[in-house]
PDB file of N, CA and C in Angstrom:
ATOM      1  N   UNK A   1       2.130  12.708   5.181  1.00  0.00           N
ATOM      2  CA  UNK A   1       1.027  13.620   5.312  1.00  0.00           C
ATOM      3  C   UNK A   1      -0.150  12.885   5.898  1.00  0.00           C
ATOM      4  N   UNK A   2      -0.939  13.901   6.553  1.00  0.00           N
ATOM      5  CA  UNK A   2      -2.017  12.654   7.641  1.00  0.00           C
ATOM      6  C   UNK A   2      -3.343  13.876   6.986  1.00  0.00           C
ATOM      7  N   UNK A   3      -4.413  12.894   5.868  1.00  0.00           N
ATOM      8  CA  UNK A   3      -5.303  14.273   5.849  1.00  0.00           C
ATOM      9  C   UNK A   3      -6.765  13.817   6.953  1.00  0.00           C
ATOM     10  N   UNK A   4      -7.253  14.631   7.484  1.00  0.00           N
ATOM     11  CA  UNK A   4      -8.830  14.311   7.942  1.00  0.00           C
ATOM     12  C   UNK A   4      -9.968  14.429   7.448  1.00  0.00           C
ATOM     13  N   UNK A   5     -11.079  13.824   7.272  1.00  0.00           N
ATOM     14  CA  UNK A   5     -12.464  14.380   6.849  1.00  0.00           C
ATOM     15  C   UNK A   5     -12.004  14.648   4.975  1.00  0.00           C
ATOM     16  N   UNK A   6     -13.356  14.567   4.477  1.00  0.00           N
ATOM     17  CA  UNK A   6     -13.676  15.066   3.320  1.00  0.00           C
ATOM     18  C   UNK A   6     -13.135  16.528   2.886  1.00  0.00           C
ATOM     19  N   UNK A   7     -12.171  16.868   2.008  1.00  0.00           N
ATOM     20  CA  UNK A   7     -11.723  18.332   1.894  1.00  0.00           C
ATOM     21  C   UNK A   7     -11.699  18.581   0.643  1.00  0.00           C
ATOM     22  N   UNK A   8     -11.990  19.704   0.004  1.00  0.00           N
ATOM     23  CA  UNK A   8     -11.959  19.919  -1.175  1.00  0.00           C
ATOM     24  C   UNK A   8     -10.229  19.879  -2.113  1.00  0.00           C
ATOM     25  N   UNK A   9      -9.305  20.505  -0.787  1.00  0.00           N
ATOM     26  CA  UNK A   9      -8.153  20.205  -1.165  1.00  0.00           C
ATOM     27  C   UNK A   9      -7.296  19.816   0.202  1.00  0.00           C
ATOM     28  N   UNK A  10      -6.099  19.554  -0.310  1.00  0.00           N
ATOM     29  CA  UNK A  10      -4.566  19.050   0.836  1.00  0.00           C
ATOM     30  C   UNK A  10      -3.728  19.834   0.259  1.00  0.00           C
ATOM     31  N   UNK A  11      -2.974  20.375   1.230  1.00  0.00           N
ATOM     32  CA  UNK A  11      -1.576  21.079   1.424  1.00  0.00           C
ATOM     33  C   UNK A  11      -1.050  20.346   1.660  1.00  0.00           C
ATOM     34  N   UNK A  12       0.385  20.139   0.902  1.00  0.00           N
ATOM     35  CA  UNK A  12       1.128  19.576   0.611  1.00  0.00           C
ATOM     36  C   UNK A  12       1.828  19.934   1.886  1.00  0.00           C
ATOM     37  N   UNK A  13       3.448  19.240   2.849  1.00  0.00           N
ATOM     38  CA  UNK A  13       4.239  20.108   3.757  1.00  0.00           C
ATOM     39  C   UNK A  13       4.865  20.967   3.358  1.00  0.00           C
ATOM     40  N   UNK A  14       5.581  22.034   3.656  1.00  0.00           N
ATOM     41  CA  UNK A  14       6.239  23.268   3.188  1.00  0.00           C
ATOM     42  C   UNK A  14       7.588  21.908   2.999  1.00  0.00           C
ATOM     43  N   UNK A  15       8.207  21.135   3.764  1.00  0.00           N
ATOM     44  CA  UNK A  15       9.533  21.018   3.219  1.00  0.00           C
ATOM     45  C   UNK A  15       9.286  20.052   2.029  1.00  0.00           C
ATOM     46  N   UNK A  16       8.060  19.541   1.311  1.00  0.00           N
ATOM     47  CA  UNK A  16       7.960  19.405  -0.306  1.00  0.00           C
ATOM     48  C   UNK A  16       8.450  19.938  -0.873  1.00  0.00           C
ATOM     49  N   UNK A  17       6.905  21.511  -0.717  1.00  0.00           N
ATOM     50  CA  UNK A  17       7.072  22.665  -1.283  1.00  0.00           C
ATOM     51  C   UNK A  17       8.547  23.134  -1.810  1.00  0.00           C
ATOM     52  N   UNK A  18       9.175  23.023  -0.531  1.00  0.00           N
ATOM     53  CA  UNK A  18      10.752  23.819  -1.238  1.00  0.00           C
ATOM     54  C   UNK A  18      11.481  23.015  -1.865  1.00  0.00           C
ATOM     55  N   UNK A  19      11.362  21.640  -1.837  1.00  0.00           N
ATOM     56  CA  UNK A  19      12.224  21.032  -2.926  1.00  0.00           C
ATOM     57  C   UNK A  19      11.920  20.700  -4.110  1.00  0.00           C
ATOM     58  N   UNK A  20      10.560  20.689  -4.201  1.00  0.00           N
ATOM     59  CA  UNK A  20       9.962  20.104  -5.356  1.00  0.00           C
ATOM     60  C   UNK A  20       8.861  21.509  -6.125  1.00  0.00           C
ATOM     61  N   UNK A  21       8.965  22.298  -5.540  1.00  0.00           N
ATOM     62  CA  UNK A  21       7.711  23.092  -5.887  1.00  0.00           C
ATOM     63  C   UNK A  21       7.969  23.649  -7.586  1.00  0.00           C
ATOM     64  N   UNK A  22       8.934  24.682  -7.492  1.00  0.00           N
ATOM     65  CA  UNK A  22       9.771  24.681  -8.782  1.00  0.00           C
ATOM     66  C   UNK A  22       9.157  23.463  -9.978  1.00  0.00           C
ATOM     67  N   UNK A  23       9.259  22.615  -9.743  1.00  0.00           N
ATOM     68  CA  UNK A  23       9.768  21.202 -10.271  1.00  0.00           C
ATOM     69  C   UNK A  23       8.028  20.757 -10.827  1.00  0.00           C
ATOM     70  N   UNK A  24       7.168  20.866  -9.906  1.00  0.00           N
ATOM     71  CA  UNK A  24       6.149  20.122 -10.080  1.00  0.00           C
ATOM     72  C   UNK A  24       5.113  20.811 -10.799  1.00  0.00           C
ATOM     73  N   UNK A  25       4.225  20.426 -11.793  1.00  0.00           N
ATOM     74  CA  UNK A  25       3.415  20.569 -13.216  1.00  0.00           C
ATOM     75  C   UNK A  25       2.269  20.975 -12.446  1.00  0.00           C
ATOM     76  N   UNK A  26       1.629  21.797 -13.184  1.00  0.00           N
ATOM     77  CA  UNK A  26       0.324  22.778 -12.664  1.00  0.00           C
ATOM     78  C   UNK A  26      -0.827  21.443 -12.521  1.00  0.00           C
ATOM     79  N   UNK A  27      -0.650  20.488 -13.282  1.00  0.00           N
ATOM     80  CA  UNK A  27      -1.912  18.732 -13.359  1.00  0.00           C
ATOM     81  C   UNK A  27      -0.531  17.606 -12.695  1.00  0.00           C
ATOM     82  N   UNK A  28      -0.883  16.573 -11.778  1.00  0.00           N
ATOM     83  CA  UNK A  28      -0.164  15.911 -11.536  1.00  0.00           C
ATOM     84  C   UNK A  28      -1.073  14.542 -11.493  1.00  0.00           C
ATOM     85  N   UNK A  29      -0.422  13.825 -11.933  1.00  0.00           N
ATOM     86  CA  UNK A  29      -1.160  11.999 -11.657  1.00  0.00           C
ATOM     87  C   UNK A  29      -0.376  11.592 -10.784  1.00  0.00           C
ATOM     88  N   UNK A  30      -1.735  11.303  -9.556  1.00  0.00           N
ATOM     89  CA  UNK A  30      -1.534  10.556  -8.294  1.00  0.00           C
ATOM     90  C   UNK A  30      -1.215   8.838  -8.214  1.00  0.00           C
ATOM     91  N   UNK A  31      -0.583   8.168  -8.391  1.00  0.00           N
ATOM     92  CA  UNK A  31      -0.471   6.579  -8.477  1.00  0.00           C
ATOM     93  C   UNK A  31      -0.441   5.844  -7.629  1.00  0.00           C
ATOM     94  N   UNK A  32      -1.426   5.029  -7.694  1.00  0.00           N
ATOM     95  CA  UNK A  32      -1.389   4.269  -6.331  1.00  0.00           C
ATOM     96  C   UNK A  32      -0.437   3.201  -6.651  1.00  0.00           C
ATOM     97  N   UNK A  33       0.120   2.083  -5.505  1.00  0.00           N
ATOM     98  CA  UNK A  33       0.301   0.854  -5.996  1.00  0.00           C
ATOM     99  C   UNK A  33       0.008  -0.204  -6.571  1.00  0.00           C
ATOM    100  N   UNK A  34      -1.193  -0.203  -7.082  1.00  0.00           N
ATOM    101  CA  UNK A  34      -2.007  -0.760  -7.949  1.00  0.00           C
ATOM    102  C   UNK A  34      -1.998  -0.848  -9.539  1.00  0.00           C
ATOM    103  N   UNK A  35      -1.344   0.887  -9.355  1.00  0.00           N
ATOM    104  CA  UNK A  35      -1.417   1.533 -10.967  1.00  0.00           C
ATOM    105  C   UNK A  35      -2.508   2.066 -11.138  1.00  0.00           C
ATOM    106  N   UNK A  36      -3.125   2.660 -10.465  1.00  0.00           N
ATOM    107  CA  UNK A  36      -4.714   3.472 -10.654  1.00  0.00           C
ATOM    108  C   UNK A  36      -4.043   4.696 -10.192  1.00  0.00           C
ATOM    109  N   UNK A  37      -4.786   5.602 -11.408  1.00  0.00           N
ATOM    110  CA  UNK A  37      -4.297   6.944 -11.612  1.00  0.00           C
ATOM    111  C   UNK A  37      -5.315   8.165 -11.322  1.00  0.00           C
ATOM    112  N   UNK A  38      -5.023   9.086 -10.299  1.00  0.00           N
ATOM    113  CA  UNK A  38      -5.847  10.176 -10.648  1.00  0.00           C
ATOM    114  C   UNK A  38      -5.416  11.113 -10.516  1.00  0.00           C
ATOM    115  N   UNK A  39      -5.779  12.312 -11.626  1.00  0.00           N
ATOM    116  CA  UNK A  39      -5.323  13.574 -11.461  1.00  0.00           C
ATOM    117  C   UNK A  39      -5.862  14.758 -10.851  1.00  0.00           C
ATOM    118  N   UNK A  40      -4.935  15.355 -10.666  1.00  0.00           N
ATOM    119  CA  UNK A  40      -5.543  16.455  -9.853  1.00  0.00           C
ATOM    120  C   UNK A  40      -4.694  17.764  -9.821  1.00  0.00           C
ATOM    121  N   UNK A  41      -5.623  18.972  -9.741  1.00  0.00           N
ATOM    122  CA  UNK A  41      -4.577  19.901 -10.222  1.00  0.00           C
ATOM    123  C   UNK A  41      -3.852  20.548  -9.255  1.00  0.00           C
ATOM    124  N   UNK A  42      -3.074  21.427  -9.423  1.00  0.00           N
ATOM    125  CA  UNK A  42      -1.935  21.620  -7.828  1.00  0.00           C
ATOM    126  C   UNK A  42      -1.803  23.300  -8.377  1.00  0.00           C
ATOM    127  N   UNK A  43      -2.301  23.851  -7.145  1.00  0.00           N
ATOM    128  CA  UNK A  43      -1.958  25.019  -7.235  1.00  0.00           C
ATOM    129  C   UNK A  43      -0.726  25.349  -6.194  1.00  0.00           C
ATOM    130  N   UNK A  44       0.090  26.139  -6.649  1.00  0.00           N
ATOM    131  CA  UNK A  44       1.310  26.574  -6.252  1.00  0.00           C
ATOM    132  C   UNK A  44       1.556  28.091  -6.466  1.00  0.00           C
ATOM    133  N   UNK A  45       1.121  28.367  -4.712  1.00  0.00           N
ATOM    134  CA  UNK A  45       0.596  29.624  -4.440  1.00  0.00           C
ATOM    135  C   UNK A  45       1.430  30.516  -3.195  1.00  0.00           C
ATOM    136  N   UNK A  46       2.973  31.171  -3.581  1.00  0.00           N
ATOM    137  CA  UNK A  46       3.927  31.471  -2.482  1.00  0.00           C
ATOM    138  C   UNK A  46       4.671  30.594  -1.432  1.00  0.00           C
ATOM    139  N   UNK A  47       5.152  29.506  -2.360  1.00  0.00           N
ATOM    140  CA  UNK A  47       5.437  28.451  -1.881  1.00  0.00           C
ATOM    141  C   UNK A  47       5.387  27.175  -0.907  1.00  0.00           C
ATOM    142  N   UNK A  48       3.650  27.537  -1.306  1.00  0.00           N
ATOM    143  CA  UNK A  48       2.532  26.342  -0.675  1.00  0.00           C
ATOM    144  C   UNK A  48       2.055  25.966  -1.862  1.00  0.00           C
ATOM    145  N   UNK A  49       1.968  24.756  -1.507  1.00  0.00           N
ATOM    146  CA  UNK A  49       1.318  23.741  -2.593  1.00  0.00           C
ATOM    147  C   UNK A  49       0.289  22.683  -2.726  1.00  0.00           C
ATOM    148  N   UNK A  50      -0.501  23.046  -2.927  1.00  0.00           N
ATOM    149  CA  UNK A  50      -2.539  22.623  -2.589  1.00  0.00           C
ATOM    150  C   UNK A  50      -2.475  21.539  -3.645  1.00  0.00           C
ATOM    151  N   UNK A  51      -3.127  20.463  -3.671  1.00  0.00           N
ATOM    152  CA  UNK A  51      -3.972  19.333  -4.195  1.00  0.00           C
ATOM    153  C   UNK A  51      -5.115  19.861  -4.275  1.00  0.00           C
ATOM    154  N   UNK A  52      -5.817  20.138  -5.951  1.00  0.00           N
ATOM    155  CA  UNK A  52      -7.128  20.901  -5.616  1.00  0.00           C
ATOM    156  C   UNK A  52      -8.357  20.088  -6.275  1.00  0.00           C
ATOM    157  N   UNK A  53      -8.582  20.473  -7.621  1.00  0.00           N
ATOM    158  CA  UNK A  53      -9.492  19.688  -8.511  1.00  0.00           C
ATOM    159  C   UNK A  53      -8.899  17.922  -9.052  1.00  0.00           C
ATOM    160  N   UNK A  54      -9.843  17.453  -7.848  1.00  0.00           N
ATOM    161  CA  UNK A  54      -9.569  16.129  -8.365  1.00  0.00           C
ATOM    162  C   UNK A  54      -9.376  15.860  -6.722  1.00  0.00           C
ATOM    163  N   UNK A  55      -9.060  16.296  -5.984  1.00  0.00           N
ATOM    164  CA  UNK A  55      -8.968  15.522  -4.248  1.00  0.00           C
ATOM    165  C   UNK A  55      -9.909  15.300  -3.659  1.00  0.00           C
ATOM    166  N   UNK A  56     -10.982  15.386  -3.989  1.00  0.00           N
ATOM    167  CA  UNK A  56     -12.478  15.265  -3.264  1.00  0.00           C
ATOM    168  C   UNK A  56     -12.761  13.683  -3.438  1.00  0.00           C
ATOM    169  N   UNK A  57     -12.718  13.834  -4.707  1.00  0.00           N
ATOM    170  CA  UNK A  57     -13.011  12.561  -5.672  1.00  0.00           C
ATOM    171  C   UNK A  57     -12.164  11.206  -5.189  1.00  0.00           C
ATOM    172  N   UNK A  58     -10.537  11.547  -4.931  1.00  0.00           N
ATOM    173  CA  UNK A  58      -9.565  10.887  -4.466  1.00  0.00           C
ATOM    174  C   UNK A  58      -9.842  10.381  -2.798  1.00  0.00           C
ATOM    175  N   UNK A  59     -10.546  11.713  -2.380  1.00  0.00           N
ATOM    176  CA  UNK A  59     -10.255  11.510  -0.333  1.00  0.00           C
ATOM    177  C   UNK A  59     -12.076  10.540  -0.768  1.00  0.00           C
ATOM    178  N   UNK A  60     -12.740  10.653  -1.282  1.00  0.00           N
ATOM    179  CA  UNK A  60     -13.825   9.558  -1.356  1.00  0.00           C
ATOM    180  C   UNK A  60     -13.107   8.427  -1.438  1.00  0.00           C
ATOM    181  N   UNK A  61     -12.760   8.275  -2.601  1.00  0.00           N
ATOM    182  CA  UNK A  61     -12.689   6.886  -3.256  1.00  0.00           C
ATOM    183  C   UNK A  61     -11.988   6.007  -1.973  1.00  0.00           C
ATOM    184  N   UNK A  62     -10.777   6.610  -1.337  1.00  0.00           N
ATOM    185  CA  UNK A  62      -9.788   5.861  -0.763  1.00  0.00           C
ATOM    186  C   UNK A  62     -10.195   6.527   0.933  1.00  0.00           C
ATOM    187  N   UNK A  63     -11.416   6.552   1.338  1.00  0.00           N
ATOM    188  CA  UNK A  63     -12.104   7.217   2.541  1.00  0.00           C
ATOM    189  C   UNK A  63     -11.072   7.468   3.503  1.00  0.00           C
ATOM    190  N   UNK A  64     -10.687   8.833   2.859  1.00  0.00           N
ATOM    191  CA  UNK A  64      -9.580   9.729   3.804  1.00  0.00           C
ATOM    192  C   UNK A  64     -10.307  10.195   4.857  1.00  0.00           C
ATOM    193  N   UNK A  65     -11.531  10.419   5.115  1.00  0.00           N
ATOM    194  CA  UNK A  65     -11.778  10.788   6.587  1.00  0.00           C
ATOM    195  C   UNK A  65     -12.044   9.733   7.667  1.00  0.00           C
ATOM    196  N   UNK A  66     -11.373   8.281   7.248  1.00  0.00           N
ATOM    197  CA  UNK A  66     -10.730   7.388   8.277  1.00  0.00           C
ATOM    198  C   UNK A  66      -9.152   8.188   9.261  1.00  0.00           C
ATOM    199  N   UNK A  67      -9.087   8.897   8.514  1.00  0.00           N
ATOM    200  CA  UNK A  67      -7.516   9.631   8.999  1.00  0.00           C
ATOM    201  C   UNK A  67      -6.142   8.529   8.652  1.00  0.00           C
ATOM    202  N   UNK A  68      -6.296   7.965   7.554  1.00  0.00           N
ATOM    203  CA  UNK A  68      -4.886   7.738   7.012  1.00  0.00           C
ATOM    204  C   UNK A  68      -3.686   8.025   6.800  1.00  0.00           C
ATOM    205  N   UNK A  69      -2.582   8.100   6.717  1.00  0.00           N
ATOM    206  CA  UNK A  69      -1.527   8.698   6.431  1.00  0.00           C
ATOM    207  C   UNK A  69      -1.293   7.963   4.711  1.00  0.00           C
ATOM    208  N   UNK A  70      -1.198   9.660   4.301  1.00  0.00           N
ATOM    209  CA  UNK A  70      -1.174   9.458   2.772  1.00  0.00           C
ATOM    210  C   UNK A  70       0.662   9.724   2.595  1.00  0.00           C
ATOM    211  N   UNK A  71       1.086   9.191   1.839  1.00  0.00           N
ATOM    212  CA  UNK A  71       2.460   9.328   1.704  1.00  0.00           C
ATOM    213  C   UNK A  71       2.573   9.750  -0.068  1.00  0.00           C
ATOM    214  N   UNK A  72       3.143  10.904  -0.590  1.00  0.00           N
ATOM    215  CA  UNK A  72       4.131  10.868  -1.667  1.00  0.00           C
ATOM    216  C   UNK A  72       4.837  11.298  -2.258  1.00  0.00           C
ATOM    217  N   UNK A  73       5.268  10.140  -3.110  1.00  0.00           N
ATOM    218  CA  UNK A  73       6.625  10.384  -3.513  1.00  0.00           C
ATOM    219  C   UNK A  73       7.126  11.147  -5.219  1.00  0.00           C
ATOM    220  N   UNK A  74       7.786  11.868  -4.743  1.00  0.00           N
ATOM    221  CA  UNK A  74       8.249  12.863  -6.608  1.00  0.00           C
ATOM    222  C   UNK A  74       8.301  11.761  -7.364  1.00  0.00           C
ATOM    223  N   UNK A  75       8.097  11.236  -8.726  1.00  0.00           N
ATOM    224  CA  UNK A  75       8.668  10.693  -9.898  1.00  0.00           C
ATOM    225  C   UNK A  75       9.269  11.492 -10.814  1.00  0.00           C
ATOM    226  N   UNK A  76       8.507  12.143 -10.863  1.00  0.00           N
ATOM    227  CA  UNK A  76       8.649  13.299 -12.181  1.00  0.00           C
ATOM    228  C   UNK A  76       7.392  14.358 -12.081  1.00  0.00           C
ATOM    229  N   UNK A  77       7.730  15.466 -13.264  1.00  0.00           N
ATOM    230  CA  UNK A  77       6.880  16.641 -12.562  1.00  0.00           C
ATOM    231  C   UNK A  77       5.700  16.536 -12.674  1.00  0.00           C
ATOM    232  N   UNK A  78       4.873  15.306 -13.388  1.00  0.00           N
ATOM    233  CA  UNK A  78       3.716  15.273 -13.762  1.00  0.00           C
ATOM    234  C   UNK A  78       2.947  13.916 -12.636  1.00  0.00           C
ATOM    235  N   UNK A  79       4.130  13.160 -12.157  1.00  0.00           N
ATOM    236  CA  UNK A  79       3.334  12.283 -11.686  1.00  0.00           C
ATOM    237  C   UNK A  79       3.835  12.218 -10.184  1.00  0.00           C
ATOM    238  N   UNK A  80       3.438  11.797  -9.357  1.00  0.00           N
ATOM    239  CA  UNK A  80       3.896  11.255  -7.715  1.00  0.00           C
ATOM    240  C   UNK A  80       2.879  10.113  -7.512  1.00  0.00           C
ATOM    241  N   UNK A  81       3.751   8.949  -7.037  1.00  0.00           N
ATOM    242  CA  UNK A  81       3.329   7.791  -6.320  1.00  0.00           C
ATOM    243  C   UNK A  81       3.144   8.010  -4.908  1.00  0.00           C
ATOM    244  N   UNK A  82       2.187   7.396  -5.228  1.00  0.00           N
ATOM    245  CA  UNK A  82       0.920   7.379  -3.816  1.00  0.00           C
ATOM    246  C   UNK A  82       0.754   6.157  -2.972  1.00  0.00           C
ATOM    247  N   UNK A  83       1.445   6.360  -1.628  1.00  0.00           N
ATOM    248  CA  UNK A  83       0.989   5.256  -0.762  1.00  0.00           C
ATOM    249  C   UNK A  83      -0.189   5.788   0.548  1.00  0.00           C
ATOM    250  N   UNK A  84      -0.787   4.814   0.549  1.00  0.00           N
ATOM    251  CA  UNK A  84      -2.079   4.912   1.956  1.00  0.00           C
ATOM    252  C   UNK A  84      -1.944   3.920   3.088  1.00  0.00           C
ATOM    253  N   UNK A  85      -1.629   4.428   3.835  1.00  0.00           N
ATOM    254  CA  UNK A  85      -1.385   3.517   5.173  1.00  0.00           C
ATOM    255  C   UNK A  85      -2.274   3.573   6.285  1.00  0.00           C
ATOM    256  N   UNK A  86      -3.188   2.699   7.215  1.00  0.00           N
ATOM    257  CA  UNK A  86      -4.248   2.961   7.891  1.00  0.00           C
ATOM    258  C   UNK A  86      -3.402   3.790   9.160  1.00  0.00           C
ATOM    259  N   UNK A  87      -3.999   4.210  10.140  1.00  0.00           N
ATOM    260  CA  UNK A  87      -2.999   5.085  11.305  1.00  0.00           C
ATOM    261  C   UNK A  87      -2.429   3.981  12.121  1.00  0.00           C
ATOM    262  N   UNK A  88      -2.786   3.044  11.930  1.00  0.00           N
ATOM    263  CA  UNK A  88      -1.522   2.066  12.732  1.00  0.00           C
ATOM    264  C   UNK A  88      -0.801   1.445  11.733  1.00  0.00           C
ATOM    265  N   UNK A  89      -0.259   2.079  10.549  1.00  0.00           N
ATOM    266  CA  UNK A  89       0.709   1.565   9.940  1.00  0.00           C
ATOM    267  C   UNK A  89       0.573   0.677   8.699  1.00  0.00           C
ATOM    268  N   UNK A  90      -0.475  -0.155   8.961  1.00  0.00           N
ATOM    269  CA  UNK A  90      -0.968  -1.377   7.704  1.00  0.00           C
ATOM    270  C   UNK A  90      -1.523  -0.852   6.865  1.00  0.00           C
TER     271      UNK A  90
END
């Protein structure tokens, strides 16, 4: 996922959505590789799936309107690991 600029929320891709949507908890903890956790709540709305309360806070901290590619991955329904990669990869 590639987000831009400051947003209140991120849409998840639809081919998440259909595998995981079912699956994934109305609050989810975001994990970085570090082990720093933040939550945020996920609305799941006709099988789109928004990052809502709590992504503002997240696209600050880790200055998503550099245009990063955010990557993640299912663990379980409450949590997904979180990788951040600058747009050339590092």
């Amino acid at each position: 996922m590639c987000f831009f600029g400051f947003q209140a929320k991120a849409r998840l891709p639809p081919c998440f959505a259909k595998e995981y949507g079912i699956h994934i908890d109305e609050h989810v903890a975001l994990r970085d590789p570090k082990g720093n956790i933040t939550v945020v709540q996920v609305d799941n709305k006709k099988g789109k799936i928004y990052l809502r309360h709590g992504w503002l806070t997240l696209s600050t901290v880790y200055e998503l309107q550099r245009g990063p590619w955010v990557y993640l991955t299912y663990v379980r329904p409450n949590l997904l690991a979180m990788t951040i990669k600058a747009r050339t990869g590092v």
